[in-house]
PDB file of N, CA and C in Angstrom:
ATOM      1  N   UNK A   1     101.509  86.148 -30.576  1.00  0.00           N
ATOM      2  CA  UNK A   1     101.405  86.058 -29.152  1.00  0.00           C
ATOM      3  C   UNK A   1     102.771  86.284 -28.531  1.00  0.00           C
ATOM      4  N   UNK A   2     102.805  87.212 -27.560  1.00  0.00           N
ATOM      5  CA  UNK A   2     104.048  87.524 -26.678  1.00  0.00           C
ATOM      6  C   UNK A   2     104.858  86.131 -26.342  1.00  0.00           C
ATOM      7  N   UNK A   3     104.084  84.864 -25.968  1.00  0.00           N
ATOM      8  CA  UNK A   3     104.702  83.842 -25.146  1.00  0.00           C
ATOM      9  C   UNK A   3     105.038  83.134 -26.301  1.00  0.00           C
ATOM     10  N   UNK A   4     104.532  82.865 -27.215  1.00  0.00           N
ATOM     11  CA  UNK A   4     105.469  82.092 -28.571  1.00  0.00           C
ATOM     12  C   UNK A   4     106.634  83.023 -29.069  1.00  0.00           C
ATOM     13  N   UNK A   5     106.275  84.232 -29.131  1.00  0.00           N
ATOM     14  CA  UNK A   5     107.871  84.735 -29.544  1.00  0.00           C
ATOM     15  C   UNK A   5     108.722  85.028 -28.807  1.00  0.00           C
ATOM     16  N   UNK A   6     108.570  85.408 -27.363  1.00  0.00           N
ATOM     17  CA  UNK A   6     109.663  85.126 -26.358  1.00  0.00           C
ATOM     18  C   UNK A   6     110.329  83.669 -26.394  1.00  0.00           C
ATOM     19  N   UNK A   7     109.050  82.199 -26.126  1.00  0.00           N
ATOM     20  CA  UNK A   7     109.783  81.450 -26.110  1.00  0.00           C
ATOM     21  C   UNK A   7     110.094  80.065 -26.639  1.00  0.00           C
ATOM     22  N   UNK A   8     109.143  80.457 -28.150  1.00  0.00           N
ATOM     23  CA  UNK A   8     109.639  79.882 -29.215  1.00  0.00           C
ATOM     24  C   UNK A   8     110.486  80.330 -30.337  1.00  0.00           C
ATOM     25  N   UNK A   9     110.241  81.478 -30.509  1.00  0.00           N
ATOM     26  CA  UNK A   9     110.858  82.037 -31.589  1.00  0.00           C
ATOM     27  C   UNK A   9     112.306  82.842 -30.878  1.00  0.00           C
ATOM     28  N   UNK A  10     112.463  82.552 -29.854  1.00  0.00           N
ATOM     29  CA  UNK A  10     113.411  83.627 -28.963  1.00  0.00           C
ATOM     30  C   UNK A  10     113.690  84.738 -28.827  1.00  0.00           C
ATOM     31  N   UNK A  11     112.752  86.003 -29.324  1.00  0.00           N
ATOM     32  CA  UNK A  11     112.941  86.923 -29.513  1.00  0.00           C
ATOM     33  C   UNK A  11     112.766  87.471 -28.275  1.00  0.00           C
ATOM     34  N   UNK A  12     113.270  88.954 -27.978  1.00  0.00           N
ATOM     35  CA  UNK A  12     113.651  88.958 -27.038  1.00  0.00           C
ATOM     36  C   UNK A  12     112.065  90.487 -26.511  1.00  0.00           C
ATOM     37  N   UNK A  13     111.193  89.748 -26.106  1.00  0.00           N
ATOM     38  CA  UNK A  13     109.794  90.235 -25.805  1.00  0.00           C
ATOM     39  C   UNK A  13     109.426  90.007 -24.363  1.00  0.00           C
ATOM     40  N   UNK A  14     108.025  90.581 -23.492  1.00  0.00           N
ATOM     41  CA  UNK A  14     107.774  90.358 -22.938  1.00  0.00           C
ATOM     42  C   UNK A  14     106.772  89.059 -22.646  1.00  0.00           C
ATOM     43  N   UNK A  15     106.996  88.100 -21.813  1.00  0.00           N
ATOM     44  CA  UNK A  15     105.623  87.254 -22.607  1.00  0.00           C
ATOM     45  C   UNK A  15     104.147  87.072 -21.688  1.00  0.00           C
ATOM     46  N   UNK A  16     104.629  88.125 -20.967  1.00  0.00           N
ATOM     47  CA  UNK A  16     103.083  88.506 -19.764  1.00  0.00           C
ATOM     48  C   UNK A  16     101.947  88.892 -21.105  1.00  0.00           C
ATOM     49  N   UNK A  17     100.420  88.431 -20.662  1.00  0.00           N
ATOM     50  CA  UNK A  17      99.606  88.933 -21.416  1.00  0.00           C
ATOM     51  C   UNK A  17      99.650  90.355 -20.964  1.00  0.00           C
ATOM     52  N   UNK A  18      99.429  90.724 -22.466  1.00  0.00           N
ATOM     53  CA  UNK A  18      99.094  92.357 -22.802  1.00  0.00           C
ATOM     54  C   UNK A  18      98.497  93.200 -22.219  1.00  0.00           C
ATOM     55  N   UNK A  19      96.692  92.436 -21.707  1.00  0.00           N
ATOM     56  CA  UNK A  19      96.117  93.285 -21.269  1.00  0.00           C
ATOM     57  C   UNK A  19      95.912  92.964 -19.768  1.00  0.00           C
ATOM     58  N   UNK A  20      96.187  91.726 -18.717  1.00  0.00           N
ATOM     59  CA  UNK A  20      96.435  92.225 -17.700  1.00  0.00           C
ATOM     60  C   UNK A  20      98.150  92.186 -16.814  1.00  0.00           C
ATOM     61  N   UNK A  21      98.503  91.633 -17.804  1.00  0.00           N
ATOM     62  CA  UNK A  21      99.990  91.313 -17.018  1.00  0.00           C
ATOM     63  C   UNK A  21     100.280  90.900 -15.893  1.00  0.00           C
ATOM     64  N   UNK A  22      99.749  89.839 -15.697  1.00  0.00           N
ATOM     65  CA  UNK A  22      99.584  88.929 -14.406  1.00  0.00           C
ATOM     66  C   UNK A  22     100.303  87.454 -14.894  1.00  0.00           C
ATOM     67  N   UNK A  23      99.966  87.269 -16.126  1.00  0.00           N
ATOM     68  CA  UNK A  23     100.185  85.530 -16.526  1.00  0.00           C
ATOM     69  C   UNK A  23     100.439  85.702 -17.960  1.00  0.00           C
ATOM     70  N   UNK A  24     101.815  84.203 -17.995  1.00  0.00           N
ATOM     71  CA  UNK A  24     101.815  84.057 -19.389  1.00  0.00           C
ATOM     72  C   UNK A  24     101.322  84.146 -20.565  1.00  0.00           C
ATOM     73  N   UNK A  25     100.974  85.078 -21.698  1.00  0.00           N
ATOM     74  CA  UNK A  25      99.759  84.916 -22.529  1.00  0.00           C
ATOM     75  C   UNK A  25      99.891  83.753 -24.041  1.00  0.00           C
ATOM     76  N   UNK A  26      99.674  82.540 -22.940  1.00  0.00           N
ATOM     77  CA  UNK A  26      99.081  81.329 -23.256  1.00  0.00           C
ATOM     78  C   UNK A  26      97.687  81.493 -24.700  1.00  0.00           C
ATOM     79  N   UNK A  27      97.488  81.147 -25.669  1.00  0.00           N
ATOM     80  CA  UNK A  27      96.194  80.614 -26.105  1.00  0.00           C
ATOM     81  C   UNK A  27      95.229  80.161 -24.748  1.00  0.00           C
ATOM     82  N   UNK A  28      95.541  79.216 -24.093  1.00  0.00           N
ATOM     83  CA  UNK A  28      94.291  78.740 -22.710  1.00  0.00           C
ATOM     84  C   UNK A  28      94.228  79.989 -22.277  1.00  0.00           C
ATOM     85  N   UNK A  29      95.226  80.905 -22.139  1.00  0.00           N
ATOM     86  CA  UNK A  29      94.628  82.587 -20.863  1.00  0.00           C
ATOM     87  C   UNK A  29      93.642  83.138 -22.241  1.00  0.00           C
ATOM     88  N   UNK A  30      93.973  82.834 -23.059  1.00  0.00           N
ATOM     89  CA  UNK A  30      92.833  84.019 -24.038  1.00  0.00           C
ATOM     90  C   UNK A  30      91.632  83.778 -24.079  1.00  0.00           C
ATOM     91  N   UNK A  31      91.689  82.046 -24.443  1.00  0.00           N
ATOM     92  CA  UNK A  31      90.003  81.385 -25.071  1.00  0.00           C
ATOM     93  C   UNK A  31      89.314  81.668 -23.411  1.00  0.00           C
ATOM     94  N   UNK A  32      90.180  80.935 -22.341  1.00  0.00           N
ATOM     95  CA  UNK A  32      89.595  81.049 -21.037  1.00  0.00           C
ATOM     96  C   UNK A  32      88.978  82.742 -20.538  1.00  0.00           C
ATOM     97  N   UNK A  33      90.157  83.562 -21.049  1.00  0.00           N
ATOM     98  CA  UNK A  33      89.149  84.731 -20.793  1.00  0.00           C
ATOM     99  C   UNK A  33      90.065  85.609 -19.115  1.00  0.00           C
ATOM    100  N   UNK A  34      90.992  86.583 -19.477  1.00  0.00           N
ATOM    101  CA  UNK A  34      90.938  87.218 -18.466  1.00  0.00           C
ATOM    102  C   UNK A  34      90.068  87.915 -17.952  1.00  0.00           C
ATOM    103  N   UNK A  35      89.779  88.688 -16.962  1.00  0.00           N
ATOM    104  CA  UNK A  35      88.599  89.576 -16.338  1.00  0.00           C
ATOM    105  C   UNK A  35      88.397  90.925 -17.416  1.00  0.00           C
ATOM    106  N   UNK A  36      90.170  91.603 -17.859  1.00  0.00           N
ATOM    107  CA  UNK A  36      90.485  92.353 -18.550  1.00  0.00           C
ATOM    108  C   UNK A  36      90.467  92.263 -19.843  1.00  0.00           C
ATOM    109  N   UNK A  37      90.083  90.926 -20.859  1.00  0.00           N
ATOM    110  CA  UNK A  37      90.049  90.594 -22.239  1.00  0.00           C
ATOM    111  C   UNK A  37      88.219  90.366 -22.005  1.00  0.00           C
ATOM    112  N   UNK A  38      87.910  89.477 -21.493  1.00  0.00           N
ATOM    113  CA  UNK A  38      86.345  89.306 -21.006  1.00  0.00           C
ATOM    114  C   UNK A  38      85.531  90.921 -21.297  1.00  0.00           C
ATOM    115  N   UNK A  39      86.145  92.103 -20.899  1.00  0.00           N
ATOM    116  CA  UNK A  39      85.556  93.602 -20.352  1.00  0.00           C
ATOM    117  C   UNK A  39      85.760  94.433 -21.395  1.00  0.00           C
ATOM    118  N   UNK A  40      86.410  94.080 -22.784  1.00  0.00           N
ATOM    119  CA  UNK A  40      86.827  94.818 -23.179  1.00  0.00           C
ATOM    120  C   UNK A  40      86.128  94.583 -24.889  1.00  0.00           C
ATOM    121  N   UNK A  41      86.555  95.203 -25.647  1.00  0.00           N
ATOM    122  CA  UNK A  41      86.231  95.479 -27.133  1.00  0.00           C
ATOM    123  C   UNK A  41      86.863  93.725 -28.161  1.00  0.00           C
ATOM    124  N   UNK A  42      87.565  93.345 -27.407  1.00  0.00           N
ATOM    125  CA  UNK A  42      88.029  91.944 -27.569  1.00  0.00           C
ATOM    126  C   UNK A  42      86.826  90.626 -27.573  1.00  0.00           C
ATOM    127  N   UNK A  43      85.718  91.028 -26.619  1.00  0.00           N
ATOM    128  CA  UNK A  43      85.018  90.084 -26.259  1.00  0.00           C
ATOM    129  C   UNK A  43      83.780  90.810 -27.520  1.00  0.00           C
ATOM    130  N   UNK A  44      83.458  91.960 -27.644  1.00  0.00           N
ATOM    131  CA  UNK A  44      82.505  92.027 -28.728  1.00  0.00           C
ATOM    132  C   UNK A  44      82.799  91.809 -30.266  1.00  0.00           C
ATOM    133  N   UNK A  45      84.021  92.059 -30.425  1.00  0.00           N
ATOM    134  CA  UNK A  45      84.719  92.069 -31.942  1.00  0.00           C
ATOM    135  C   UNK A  45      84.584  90.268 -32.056  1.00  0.00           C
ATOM    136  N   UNK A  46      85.349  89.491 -30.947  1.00  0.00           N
ATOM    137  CA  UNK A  46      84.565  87.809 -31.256  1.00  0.00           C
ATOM    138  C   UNK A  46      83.095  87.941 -31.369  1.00  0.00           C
ATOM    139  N   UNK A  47      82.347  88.243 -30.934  1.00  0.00           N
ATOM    140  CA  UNK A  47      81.125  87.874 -31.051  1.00  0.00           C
ATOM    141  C   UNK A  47      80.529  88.451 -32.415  1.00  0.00           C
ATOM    142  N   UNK A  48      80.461  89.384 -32.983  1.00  0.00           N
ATOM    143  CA  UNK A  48      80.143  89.731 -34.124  1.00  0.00           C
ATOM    144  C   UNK A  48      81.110  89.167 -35.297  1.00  0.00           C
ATOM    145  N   UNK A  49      81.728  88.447 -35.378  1.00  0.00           N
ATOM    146  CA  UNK A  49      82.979  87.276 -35.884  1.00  0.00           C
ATOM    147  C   UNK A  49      82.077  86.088 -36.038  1.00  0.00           C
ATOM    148  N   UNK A  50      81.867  85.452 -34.579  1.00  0.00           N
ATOM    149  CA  UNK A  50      80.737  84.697 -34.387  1.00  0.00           C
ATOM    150  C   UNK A  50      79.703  84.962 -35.482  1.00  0.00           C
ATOM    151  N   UNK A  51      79.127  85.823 -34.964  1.00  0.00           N
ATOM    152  CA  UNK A  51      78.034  86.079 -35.548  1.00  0.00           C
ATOM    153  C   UNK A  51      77.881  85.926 -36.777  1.00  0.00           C
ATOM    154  N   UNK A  52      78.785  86.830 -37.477  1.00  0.00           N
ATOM    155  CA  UNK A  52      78.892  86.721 -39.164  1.00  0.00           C
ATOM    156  C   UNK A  52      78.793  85.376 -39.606  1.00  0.00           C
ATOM    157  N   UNK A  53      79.939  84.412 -38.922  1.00  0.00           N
ATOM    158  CA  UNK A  53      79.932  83.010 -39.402  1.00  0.00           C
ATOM    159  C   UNK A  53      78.640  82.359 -39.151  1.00  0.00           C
ATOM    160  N   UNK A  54      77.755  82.216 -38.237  1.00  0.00           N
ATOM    161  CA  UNK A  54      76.703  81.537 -37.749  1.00  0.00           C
ATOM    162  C   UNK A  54      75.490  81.823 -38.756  1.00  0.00           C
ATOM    163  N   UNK A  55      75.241  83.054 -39.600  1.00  0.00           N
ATOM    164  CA  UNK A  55      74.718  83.660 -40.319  1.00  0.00           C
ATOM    165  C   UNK A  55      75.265  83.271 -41.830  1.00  0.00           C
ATOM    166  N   UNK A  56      76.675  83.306 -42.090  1.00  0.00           N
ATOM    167  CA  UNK A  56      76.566  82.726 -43.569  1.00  0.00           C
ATOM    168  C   UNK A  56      76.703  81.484 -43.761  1.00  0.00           C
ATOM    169  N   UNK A  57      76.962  80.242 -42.363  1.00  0.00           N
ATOM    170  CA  UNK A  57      76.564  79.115 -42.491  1.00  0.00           C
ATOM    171  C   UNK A  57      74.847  78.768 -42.584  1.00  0.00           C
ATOM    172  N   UNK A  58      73.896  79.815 -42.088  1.00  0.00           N
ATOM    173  CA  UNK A  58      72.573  79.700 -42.132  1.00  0.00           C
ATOM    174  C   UNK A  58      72.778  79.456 -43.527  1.00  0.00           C
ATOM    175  N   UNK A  59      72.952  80.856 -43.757  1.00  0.00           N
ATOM    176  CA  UNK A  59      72.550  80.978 -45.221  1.00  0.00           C
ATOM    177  C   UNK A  59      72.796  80.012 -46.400  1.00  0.00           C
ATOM    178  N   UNK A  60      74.048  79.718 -46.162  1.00  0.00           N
ATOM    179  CA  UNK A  60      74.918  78.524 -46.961  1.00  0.00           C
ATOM    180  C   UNK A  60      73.765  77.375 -47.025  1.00  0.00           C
ATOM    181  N   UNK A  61      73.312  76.684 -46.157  1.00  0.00           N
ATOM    182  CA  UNK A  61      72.488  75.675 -45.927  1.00  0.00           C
ATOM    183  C   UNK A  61      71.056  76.328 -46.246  1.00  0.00           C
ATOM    184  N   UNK A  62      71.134  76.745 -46.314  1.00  0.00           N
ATOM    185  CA  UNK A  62      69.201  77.332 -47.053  1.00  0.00           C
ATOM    186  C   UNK A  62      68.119  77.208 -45.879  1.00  0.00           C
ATOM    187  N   UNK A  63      69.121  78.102 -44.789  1.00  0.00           N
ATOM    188  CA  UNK A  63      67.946  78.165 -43.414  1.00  0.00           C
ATOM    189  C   UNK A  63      67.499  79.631 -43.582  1.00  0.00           C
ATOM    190  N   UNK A  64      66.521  79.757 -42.548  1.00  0.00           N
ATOM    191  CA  UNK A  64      65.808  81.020 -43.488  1.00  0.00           C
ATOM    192  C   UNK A  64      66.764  82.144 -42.410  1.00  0.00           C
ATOM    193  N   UNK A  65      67.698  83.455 -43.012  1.00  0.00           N
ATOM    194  CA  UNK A  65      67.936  84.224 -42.137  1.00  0.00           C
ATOM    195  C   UNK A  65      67.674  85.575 -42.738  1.00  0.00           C
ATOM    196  N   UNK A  66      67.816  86.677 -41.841  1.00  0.00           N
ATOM    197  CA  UNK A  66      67.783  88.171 -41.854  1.00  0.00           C
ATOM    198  C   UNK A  66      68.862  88.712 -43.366  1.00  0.00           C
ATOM    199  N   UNK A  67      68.337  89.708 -43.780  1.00  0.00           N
ATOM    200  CA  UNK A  67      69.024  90.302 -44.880  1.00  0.00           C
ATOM    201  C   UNK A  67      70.006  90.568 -44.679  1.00  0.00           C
ATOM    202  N   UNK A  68      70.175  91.007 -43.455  1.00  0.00           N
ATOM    203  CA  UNK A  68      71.310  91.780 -42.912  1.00  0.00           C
ATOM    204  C   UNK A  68      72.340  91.043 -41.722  1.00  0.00           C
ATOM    205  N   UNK A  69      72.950  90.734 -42.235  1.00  0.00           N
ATOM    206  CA  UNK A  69      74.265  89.902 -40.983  1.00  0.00           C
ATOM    207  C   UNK A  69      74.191  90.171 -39.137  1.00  0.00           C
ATOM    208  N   UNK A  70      74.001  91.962 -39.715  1.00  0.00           N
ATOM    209  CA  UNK A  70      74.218  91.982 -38.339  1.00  0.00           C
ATOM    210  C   UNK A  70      72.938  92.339 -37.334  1.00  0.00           C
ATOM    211  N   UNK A  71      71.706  91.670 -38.115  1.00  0.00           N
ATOM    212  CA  UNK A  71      70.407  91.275 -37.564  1.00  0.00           C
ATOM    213  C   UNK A  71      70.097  90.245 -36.752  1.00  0.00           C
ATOM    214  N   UNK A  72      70.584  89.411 -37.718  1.00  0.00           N
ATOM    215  CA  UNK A  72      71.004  88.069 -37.565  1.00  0.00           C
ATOM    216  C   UNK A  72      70.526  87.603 -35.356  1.00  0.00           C
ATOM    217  N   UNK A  73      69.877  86.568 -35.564  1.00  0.00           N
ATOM    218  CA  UNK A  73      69.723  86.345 -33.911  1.00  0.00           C
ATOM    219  C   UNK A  73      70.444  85.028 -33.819  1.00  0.00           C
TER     220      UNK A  73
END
């Protein structure tokens, strides 16, 4: 993250988030969700992340799921 290595690690970075450059990029600006992280390939790549996990915890526990992960409901 830009804002830990600007200003923890001191390196010498920008520490505006990446994708709208309005505000510090905090962990809270990410999980919370800019308009511009929310809209983008960021918000589907979590969800199929999600997904995978929600699916091999089914499975793990012997609930009944889809063959295929990314069936999965």
């Amino acid at each position: 993250m830009s804002y830990h290595q600007n200003n923890i690690m001191k390196q010498p970075t920008d520490s505006k988030c990446r994708m709208c450059y309005n505000v510090e990029e905090h962990t809270k600006h990410i999980v919370a969700g800019s308009r511009e992280l929310a809209s983008s390939d960021y918000t589907n790549r979590h969800n199929k992340t999600v997904g995978y996990s929600h699916w091999t915890t089914h499975k793990h526990l012997g609930l009944q799921v889809t063959d295929k992960y990314y069936e999965h409901t």
